[in-house]
C-alpha atoms as a PDB file:
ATOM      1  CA  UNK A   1       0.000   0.000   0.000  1.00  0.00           C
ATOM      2  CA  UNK A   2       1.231   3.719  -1.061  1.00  0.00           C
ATOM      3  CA  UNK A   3       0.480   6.662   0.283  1.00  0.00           C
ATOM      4  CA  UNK A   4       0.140  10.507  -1.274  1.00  0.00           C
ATOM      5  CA  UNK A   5       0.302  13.291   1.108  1.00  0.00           C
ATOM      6  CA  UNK A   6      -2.571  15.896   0.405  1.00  0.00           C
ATOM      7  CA  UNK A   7      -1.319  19.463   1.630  1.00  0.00           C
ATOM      8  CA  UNK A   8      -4.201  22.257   2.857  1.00  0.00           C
ATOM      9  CA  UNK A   9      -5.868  23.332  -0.382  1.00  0.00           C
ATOM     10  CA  UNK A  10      -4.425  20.407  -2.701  1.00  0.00           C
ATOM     11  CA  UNK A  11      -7.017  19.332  -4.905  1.00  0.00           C
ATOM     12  CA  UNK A  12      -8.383  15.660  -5.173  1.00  0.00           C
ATOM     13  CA  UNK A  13     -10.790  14.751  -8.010  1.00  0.00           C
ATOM     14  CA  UNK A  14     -13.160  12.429  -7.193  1.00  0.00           C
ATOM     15  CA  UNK A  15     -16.042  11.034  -9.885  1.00  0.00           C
ATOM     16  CA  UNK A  16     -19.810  10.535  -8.398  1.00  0.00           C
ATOM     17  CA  UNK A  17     -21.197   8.706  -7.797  1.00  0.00           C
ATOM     18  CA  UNK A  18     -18.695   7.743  -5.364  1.00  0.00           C
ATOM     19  CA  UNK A  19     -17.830   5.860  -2.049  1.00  0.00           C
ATOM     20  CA  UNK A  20     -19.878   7.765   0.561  1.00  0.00           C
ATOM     21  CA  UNK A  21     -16.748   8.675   2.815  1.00  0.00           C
ATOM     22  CA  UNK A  22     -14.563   9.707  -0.553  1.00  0.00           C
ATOM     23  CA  UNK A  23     -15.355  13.359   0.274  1.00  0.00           C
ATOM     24  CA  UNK A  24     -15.141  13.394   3.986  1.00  0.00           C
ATOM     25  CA  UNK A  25     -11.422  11.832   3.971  1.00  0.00           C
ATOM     26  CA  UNK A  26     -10.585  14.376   1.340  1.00  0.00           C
ATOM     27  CA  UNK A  27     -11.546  17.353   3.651  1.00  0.00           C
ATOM     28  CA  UNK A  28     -10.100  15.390   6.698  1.00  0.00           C
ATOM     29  CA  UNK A  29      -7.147  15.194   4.538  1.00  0.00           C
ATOM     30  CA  UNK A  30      -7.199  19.396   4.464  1.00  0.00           C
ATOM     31  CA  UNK A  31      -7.653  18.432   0.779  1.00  0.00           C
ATOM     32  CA  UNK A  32     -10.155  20.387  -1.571  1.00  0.00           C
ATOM     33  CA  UNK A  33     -12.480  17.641  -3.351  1.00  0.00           C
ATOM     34  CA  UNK A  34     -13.388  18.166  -6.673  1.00  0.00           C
ATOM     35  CA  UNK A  35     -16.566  16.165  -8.394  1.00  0.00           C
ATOM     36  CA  UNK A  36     -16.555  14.832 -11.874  1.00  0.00           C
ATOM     37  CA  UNK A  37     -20.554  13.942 -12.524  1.00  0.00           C
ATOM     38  CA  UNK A  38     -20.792  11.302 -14.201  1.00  0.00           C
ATOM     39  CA  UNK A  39     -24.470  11.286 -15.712  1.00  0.00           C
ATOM     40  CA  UNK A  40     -27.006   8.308 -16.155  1.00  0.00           C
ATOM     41  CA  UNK A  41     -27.338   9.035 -20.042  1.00  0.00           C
ATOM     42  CA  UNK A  42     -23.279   8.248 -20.272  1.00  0.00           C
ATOM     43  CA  UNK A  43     -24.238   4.822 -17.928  1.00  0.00           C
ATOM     44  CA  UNK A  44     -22.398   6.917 -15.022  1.00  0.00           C
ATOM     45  CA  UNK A  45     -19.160   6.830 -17.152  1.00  0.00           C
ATOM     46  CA  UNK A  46     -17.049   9.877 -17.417  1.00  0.00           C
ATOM     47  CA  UNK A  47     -15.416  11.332 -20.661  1.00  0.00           C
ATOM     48  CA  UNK A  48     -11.977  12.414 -21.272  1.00  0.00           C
ATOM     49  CA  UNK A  49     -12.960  15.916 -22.007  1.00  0.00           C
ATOM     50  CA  UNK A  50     -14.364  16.044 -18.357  1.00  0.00           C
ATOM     51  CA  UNK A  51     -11.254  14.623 -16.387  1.00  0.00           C
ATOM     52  CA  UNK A  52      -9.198  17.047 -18.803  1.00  0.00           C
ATOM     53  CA  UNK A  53     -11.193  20.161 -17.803  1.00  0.00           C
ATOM     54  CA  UNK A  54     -10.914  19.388 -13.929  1.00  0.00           C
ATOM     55  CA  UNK A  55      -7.547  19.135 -14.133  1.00  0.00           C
ATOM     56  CA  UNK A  56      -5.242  21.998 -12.500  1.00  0.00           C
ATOM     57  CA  UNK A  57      -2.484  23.194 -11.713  1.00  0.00           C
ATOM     58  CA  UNK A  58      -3.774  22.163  -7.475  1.00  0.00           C
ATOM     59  CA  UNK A  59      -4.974  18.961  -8.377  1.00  0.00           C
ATOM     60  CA  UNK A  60      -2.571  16.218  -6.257  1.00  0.00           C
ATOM     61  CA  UNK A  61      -4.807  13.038  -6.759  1.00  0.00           C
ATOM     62  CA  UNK A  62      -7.827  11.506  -8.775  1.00  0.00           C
ATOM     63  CA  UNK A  63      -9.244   8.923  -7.111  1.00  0.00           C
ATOM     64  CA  UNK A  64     -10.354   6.357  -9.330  1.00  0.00           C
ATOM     65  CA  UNK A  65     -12.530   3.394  -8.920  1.00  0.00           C
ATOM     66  CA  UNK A  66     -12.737   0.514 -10.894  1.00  0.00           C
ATOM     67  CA  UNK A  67     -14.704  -1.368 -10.586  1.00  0.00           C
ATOM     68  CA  UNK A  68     -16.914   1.902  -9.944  1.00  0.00           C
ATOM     69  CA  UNK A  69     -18.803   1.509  -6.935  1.00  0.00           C
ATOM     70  CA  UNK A  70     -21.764   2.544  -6.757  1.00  0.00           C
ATOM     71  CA  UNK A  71     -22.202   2.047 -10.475  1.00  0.00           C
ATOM     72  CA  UNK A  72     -20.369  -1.448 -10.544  1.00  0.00           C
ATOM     73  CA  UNK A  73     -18.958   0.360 -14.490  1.00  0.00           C
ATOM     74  CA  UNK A  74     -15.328  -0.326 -15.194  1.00  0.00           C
ATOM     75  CA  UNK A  75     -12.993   1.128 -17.612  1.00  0.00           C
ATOM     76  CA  UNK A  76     -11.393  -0.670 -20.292  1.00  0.00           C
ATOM     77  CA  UNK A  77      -7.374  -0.461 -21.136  1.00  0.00           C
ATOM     78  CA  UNK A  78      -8.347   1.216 -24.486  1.00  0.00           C
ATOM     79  CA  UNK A  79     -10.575   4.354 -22.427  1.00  0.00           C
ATOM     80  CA  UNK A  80      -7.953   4.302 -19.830  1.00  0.00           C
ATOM     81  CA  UNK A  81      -4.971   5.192 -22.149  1.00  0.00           C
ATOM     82  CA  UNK A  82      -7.639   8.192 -23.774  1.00  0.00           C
ATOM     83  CA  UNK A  83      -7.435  10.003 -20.439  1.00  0.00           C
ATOM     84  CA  UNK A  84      -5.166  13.232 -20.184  1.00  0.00           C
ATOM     85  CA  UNK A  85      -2.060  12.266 -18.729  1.00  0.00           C
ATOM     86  CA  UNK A  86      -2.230   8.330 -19.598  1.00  0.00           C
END
């Protein structure tokens, strides 16, 4: 197991639906959460063009679930390597 430090006002992105306590040990973590909605008419999946756009020049983390839970959705190898920074 790794761990990242998050400094006061580092920015985590997180994608929601997401693991109830996600946001809570973000701001326990002095972090500064960011959501990504993902929306029912994408099956709860995000796009590229939304990860890129939350992206900045604060953001320390992106926590990343898959398999997604709530949503149970996972990401393939080929969407994965489509995200910024991949």
């Amino acid at each position: 197991m790794s761990f990242i430090n998050v400094n006061p006002e580092d920015e985590v992105i997180i994608l929601a639906p997401y693991w109830v306590s996600y946001y809570d040990q973000i701001i326990f973590a002095q972090g500064k959460p960011v959501v990504i909605k993902a929306k029912l008419e994408n099956d709860f999946k995000i796009k590229p063009e939304q990860l890129e756009a939350a992206i900045m020049k604060k953001t320390r983390l992106i926590i990343f679930n898959s398999p997604s839970n709530p949503t149970g959705w996972f990401m393939t190898g080929k969407k994965w390597r489509k995200l910024p920074g991949r």
